[in-house]
C-alpha atoms as a PDB file:
ATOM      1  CA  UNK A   1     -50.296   3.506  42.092  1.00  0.00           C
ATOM      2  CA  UNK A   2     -53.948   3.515  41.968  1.00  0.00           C
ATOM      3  CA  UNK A   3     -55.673   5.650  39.268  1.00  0.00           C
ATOM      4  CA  UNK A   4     -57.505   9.257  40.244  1.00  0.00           C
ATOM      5  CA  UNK A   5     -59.554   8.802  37.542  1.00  0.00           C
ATOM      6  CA  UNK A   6     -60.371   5.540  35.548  1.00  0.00           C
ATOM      7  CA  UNK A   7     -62.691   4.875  32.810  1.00  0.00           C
ATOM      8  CA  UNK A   8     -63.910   1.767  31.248  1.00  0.00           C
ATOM      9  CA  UNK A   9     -65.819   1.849  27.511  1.00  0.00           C
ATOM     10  CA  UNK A  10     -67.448   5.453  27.704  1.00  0.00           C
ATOM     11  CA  UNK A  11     -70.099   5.983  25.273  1.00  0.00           C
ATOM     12  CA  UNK A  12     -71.917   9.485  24.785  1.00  0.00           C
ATOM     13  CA  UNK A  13     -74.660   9.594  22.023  1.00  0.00           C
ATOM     14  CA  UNK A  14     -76.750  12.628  21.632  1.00  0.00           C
ATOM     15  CA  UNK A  15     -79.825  13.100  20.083  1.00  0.00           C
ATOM     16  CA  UNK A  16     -80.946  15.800  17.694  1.00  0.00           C
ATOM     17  CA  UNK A  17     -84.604  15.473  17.207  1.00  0.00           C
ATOM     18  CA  UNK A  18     -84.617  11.997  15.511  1.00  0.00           C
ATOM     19  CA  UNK A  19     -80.984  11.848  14.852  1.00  0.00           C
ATOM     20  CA  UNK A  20     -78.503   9.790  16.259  1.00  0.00           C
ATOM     21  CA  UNK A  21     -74.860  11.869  17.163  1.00  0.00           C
ATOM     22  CA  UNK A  22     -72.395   9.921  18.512  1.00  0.00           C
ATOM     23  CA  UNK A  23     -69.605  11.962  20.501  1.00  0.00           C
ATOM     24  CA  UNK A  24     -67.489   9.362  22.356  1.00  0.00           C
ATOM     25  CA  UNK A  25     -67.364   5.684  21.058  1.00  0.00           C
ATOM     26  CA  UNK A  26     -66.013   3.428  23.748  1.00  0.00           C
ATOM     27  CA  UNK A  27     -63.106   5.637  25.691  1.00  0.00           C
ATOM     28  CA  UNK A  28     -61.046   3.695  28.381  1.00  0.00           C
ATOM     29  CA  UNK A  29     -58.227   5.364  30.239  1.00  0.00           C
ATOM     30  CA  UNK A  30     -56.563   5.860  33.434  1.00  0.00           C
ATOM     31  CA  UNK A  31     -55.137   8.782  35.004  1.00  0.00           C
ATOM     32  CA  UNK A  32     -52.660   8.747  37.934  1.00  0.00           C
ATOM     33  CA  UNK A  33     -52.256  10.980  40.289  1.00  0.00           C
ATOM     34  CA  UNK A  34     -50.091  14.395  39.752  1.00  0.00           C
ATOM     35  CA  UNK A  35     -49.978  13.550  35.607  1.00  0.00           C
ATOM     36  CA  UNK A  36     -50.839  16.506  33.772  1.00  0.00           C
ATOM     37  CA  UNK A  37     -52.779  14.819  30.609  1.00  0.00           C
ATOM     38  CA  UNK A  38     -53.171  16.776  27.456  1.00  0.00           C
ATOM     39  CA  UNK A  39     -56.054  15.639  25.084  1.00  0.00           C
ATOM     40  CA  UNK A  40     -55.688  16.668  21.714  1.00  0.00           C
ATOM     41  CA  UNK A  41     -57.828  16.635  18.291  1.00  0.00           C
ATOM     42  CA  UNK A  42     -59.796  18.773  16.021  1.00  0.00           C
ATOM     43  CA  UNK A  43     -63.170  20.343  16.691  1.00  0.00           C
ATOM     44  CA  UNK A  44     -66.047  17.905  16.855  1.00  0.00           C
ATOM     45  CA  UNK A  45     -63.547  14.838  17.987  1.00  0.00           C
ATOM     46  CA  UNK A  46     -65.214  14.607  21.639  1.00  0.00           C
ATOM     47  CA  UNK A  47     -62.611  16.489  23.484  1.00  0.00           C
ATOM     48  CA  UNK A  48     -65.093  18.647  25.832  1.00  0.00           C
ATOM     49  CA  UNK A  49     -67.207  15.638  25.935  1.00  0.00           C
ATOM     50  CA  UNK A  50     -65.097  13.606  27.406  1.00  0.00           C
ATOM     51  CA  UNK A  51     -63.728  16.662  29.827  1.00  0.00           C
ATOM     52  CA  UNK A  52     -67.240  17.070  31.006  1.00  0.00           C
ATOM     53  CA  UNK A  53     -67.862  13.642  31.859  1.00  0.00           C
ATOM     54  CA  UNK A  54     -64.591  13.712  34.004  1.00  0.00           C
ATOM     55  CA  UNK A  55     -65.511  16.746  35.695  1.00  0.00           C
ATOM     56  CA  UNK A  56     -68.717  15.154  36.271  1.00  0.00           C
ATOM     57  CA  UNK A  57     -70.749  17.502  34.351  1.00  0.00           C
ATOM     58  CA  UNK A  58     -72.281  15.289  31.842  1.00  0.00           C
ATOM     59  CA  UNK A  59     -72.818  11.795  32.712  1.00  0.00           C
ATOM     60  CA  UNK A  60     -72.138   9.017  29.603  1.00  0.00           C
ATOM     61  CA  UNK A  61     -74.661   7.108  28.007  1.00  0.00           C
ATOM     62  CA  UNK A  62     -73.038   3.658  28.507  1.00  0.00           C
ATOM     63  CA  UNK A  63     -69.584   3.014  30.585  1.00  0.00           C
ATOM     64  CA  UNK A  64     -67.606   2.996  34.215  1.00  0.00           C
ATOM     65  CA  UNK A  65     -66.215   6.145  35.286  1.00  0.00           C
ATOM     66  CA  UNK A  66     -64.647   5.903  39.048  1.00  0.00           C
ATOM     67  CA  UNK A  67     -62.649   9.074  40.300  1.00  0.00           C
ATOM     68  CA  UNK A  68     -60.894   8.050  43.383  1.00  0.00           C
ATOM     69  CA  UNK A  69     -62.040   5.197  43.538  1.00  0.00           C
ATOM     70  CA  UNK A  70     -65.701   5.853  43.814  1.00  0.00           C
ATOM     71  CA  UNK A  71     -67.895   4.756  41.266  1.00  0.00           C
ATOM     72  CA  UNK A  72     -69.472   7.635  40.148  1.00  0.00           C
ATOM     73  CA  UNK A  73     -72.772   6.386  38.776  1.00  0.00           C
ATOM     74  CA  UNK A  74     -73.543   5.381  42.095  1.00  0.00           C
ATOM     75  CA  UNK A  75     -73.508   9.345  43.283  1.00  0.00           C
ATOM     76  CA  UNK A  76     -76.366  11.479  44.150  1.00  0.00           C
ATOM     77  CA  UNK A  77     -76.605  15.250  42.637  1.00  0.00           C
ATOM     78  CA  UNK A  78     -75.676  16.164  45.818  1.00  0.00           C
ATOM     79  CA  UNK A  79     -72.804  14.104  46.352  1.00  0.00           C
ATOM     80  CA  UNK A  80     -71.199  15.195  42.289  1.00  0.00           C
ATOM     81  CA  UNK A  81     -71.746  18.599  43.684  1.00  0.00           C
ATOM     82  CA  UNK A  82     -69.574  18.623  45.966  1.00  0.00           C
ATOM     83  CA  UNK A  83     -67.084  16.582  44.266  1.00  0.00           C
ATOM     84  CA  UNK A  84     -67.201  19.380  41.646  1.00  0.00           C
ATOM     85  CA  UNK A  85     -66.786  22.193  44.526  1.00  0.00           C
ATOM     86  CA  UNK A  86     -64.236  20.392  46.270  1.00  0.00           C
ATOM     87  CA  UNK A  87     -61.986  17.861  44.541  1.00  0.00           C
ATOM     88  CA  UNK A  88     -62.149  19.367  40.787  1.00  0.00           C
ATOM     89  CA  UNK A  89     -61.040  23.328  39.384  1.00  0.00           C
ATOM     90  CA  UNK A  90     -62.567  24.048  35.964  1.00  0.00           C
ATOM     91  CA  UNK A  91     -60.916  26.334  33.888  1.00  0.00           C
ATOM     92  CA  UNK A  92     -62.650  27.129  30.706  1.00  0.00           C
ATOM     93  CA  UNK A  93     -61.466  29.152  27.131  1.00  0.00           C
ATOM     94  CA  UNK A  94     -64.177  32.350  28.254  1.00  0.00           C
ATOM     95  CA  UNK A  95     -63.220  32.916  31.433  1.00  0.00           C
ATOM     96  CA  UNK A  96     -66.706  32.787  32.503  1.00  0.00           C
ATOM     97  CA  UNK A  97     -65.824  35.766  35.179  1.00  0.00           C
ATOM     98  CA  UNK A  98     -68.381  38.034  36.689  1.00  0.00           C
ATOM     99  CA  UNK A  99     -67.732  41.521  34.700  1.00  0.00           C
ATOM    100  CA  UNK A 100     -69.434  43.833  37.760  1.00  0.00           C
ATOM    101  CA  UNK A 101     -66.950  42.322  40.381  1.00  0.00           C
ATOM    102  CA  UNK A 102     -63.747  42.429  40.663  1.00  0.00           C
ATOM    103  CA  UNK A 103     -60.448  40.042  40.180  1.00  0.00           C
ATOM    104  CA  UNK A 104     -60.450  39.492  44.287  1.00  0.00           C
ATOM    105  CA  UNK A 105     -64.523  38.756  44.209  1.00  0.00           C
ATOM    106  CA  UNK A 106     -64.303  36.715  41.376  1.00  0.00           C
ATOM    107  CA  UNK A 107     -62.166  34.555  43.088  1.00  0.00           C
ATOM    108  CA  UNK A 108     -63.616  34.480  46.025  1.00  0.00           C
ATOM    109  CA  UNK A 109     -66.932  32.640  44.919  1.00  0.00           C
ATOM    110  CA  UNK A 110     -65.902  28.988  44.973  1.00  0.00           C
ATOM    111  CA  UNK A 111     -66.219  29.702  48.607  1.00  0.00           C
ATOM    112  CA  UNK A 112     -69.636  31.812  48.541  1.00  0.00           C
ATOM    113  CA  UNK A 113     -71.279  29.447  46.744  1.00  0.00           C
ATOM    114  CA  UNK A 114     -69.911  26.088  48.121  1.00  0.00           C
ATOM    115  CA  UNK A 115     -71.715  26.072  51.885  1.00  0.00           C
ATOM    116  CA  UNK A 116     -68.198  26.780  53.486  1.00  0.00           C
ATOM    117  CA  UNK A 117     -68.044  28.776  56.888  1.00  0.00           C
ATOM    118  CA  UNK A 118     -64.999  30.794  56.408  1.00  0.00           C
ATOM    119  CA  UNK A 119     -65.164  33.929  57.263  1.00  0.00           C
ATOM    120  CA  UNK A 120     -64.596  37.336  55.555  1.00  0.00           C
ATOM    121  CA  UNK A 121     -61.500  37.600  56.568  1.00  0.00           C
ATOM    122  CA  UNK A 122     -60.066  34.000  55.975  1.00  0.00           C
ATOM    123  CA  UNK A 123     -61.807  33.429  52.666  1.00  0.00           C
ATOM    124  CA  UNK A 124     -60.487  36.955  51.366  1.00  0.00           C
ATOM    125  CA  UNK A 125     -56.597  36.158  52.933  1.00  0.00           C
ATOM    126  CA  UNK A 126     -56.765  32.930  50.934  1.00  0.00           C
ATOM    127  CA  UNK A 127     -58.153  34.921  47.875  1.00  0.00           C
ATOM    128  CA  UNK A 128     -55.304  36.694  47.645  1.00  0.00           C
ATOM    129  CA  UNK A 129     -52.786  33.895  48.116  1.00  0.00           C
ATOM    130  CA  UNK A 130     -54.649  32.446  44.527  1.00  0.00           C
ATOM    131  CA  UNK A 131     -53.894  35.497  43.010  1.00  0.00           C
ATOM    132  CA  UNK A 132     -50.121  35.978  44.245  1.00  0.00           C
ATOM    133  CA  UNK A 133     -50.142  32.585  42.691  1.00  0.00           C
ATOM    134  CA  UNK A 134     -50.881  33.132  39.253  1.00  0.00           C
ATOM    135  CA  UNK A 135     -48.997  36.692  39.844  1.00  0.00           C
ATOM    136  CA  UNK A 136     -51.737  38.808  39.915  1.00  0.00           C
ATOM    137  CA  UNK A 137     -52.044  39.879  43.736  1.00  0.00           C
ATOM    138  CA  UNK A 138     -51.000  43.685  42.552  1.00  0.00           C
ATOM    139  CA  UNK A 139     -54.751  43.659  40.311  1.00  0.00           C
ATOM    140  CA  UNK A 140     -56.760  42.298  42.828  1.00  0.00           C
ATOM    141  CA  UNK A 141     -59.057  45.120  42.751  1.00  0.00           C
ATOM    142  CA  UNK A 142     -59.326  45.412  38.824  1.00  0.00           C
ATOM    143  CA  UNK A 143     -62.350  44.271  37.292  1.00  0.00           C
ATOM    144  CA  UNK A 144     -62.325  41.985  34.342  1.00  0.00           C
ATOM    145  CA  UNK A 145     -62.991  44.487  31.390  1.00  0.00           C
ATOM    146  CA  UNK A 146     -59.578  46.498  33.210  1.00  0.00           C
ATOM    147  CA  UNK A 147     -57.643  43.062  32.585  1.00  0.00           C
ATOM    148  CA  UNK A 148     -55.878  41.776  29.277  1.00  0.00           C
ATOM    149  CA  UNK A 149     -57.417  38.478  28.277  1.00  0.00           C
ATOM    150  CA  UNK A 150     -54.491  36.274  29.593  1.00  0.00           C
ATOM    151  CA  UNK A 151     -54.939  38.287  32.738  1.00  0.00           C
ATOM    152  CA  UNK A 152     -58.497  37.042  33.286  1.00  0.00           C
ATOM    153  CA  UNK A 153     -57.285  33.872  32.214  1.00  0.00           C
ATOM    154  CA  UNK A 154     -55.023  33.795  35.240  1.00  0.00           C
ATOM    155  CA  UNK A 155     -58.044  34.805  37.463  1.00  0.00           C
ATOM    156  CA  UNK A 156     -60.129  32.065  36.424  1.00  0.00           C
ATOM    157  CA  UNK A 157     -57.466  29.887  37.360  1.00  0.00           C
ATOM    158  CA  UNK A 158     -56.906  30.940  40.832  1.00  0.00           C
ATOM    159  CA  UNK A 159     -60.501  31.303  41.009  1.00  0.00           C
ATOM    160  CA  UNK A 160     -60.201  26.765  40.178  1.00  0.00           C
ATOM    161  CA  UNK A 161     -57.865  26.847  43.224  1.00  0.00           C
ATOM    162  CA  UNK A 162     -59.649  28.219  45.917  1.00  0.00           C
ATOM    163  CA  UNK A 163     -60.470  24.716  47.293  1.00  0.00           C
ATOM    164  CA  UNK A 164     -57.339  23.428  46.733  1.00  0.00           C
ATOM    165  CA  UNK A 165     -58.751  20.449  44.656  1.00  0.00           C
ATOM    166  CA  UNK A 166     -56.863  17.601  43.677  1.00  0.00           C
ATOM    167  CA  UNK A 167     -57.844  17.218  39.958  1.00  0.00           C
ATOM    168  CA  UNK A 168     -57.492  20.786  37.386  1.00  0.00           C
ATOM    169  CA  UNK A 169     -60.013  20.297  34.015  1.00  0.00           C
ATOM    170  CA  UNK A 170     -58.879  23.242  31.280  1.00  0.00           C
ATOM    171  CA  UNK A 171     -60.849  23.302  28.474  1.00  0.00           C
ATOM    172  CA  UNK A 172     -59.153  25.234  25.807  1.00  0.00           C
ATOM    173  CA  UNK A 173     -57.279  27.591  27.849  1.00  0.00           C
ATOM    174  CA  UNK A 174     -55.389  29.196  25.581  1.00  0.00           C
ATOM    175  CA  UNK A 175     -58.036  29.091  22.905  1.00  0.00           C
ATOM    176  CA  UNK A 176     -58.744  32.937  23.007  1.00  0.00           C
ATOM    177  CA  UNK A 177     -55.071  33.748  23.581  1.00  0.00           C
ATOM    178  CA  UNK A 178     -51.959  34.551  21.806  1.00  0.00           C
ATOM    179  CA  UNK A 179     -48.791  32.833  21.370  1.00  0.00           C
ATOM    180  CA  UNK A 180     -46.869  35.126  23.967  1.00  0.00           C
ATOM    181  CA  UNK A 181     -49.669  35.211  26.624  1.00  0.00           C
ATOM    182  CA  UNK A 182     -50.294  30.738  25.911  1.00  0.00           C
ATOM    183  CA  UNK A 183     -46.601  30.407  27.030  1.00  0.00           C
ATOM    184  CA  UNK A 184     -47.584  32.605  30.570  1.00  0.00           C
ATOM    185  CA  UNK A 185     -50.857  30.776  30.808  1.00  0.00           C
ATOM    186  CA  UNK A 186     -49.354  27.149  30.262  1.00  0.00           C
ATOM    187  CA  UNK A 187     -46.106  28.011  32.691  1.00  0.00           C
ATOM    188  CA  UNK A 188     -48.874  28.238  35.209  1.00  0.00           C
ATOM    189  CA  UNK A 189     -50.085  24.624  34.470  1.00  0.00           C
ATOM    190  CA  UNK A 190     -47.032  23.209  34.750  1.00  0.00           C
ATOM    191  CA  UNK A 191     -46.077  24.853  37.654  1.00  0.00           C
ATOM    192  CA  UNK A 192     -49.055  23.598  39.417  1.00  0.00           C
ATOM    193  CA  UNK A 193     -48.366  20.080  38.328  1.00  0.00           C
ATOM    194  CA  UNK A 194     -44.673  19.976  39.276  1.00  0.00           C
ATOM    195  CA  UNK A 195     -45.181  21.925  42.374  1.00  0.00           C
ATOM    196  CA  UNK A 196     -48.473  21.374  44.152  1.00  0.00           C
ATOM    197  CA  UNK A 197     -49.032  17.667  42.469  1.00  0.00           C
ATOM    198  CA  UNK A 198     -52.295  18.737  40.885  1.00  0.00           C
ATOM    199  CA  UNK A 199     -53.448  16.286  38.429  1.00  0.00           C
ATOM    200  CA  UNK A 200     -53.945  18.068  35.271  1.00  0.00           C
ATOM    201  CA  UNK A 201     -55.881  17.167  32.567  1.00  0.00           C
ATOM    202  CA  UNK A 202     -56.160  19.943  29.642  1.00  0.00           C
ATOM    203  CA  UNK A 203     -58.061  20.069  26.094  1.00  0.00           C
ATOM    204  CA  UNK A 204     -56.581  21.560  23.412  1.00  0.00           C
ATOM    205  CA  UNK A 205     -56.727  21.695  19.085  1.00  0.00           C
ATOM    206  CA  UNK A 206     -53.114  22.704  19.660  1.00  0.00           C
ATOM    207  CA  UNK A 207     -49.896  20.466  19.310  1.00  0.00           C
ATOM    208  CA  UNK A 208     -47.864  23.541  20.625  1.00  0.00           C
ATOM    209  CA  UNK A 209     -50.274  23.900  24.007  1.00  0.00           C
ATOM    210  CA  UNK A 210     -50.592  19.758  24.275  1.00  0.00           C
ATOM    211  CA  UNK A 211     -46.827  19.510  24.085  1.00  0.00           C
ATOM    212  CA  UNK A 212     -46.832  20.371  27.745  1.00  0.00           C
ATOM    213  CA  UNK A 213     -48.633  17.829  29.466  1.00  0.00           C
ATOM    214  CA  UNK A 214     -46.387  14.584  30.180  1.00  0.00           C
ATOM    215  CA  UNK A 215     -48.923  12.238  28.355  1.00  0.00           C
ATOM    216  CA  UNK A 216     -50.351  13.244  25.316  1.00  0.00           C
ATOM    217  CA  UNK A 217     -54.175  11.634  24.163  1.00  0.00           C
ATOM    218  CA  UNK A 218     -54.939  12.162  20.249  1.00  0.00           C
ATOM    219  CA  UNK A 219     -58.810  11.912  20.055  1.00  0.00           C
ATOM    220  CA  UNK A 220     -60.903  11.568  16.948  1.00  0.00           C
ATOM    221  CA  UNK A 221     -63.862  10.789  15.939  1.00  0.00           C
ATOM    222  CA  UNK A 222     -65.305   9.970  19.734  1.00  0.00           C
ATOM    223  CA  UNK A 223     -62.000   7.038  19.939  1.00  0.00           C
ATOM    224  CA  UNK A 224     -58.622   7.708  21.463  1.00  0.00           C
ATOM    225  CA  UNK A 225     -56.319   6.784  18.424  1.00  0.00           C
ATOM    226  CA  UNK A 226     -53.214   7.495  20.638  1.00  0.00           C
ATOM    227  CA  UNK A 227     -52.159   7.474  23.933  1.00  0.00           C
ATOM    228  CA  UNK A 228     -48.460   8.615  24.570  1.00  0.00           C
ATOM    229  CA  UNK A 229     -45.693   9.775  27.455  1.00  0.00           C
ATOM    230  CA  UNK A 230     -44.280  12.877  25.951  1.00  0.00           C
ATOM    231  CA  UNK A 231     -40.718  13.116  25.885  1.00  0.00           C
ATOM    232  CA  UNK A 232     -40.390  16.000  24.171  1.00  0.00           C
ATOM    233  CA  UNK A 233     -41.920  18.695  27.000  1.00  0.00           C
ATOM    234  CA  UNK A 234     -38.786  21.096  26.864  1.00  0.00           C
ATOM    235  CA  UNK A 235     -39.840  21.941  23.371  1.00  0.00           C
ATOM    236  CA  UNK A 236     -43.331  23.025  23.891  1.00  0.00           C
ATOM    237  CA  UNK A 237     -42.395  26.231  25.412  1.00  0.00           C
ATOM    238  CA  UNK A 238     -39.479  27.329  22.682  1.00  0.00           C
ATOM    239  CA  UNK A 239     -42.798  26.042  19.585  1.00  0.00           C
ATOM    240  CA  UNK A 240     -44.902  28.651  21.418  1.00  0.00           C
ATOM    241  CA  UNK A 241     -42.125  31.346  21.672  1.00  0.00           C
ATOM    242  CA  UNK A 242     -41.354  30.744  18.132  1.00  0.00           C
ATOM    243  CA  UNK A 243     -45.017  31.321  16.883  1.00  0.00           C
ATOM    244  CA  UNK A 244     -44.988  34.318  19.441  1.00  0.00           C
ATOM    245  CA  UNK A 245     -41.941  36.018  17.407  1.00  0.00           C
ATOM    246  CA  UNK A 246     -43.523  35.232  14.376  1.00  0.00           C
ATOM    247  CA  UNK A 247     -46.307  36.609  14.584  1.00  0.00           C
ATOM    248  CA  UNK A 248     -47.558  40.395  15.870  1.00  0.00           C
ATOM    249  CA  UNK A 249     -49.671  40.151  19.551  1.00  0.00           C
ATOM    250  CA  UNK A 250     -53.295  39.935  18.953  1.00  0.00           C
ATOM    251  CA  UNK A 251     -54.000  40.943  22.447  1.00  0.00           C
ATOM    252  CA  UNK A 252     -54.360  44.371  23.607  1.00  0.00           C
ATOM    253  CA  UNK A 253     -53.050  44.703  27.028  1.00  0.00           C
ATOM    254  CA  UNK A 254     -55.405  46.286  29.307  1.00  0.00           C
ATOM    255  CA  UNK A 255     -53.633  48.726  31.911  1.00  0.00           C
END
């Protein structure tokens, strides 16, 4: 099987005035297509780093990066802007939803903004269909600050799916979430994976949340130190659930 995304000795050093910070120190991995990598390590390892050079946001310093097969060095600005309206979703930990518009507009952008001719009609129908998705086609009219944080969570990922892209990057999804609403969040991801074949990769500081993804990547220090099928997935979900009992909701559910 050929890789969706490959990478060969990715280096990412950034400068603060005269001082050198390295962020990623030589990364090398494949992805396949329809795996749902988790990349895991503590704040400062180069998780987002790395995501953003995937999702073509950030380009490295040094090192190959080819996403289906296209080298992606070789791309114009206008070329990695469509790739990142088209092929990849981005789902970040704030949501990053318009608060004056509501769950159905918010998810309607990808196609606003992304030169498409759909109409009004067809781009709202499909809108919808993103929302019954993640479950949330009965709030379609609610704006974000009438939505519990999960809930807006759930918008910004149908919002990632609009143009039905091959490749999902989550950064910290569940960072501003509780136990209980992670699990609803992360069923989501997994249903996507198993389902529609999306290729999933996800950042996380949490063993619980990286416990779903069938391949696990342990980051520090700008090096993967591990690189691992997971064969315990069942568990992730009762960890969660366990941390959800034990501890009192944070969230306040918004009616």
């Amino acid at each position: 099987m050929k890789p969706v995304i490959s990478v060969r000795n990715l280096v990412k050093t950034y400068f603060v005035g005269e001082v050198r910070v390295p962020a990623l120190r030589g990364v090398s991995l494949d992805v396949d297509p329809g795996e749902f990598v988790t990349v895991v390590g503590p704040s400062g390892s180069g998780k987002s780093t790395l995501m953003h050079i995937l999702g073509c946001l950030d380009k490295p310093t040094i090192g190959d990066y080819f996403l289906d097969g296209q080298n992606v060095s070789e791309l114009s600005d206008d070329q990695l802007s469509w790739i990142r309206n088209k092929q990849i979703g981005f789902v970040f930990q704030g949501f990053n939803l318009l608060p004056r518009t509501s769950a159905l507009e918010n998810v309607e952008l990808p196609l606003l903004y992304g030169g498409s001719n759909i109409t009004a009609v067809e781009r709202r129908k499909r809108a919808l269909e993103a929302l019954a998705t993640v479950g949330l086609a009965d709030r379609a009219e609610h704006h974000p600050n009438q939505l519990s944080g999960g809930q807006q969570q759930r918008v910004a990922i149908a919002r990632a799916l609009m143009n039905s892209p091959a490749i999902l990057m989550a950064d910290e999804p569940t960072g501003n979430l509780d136990s209980h609403t992670s699990i609803e969040v992360m069923d989501i991801f997994q249903a996507l994976k198993e389902e529609r074949g999306i290729t999933i990769v996800l950042i996380t500081h949490e063993p619980q949340v990286a416990a779903y993804g069938s391949r696990i990547l342990t980051i520090k220090d700008g090096c993967i130190v591990s690189d691992e099928p997971n064969t315990q997935r069942r568990l992730a979900r009762y960890e969660l659930e366990y941390e959800s009992h034990e501890a009192p909701l944070v969230e306040e559910r918004a009616g």
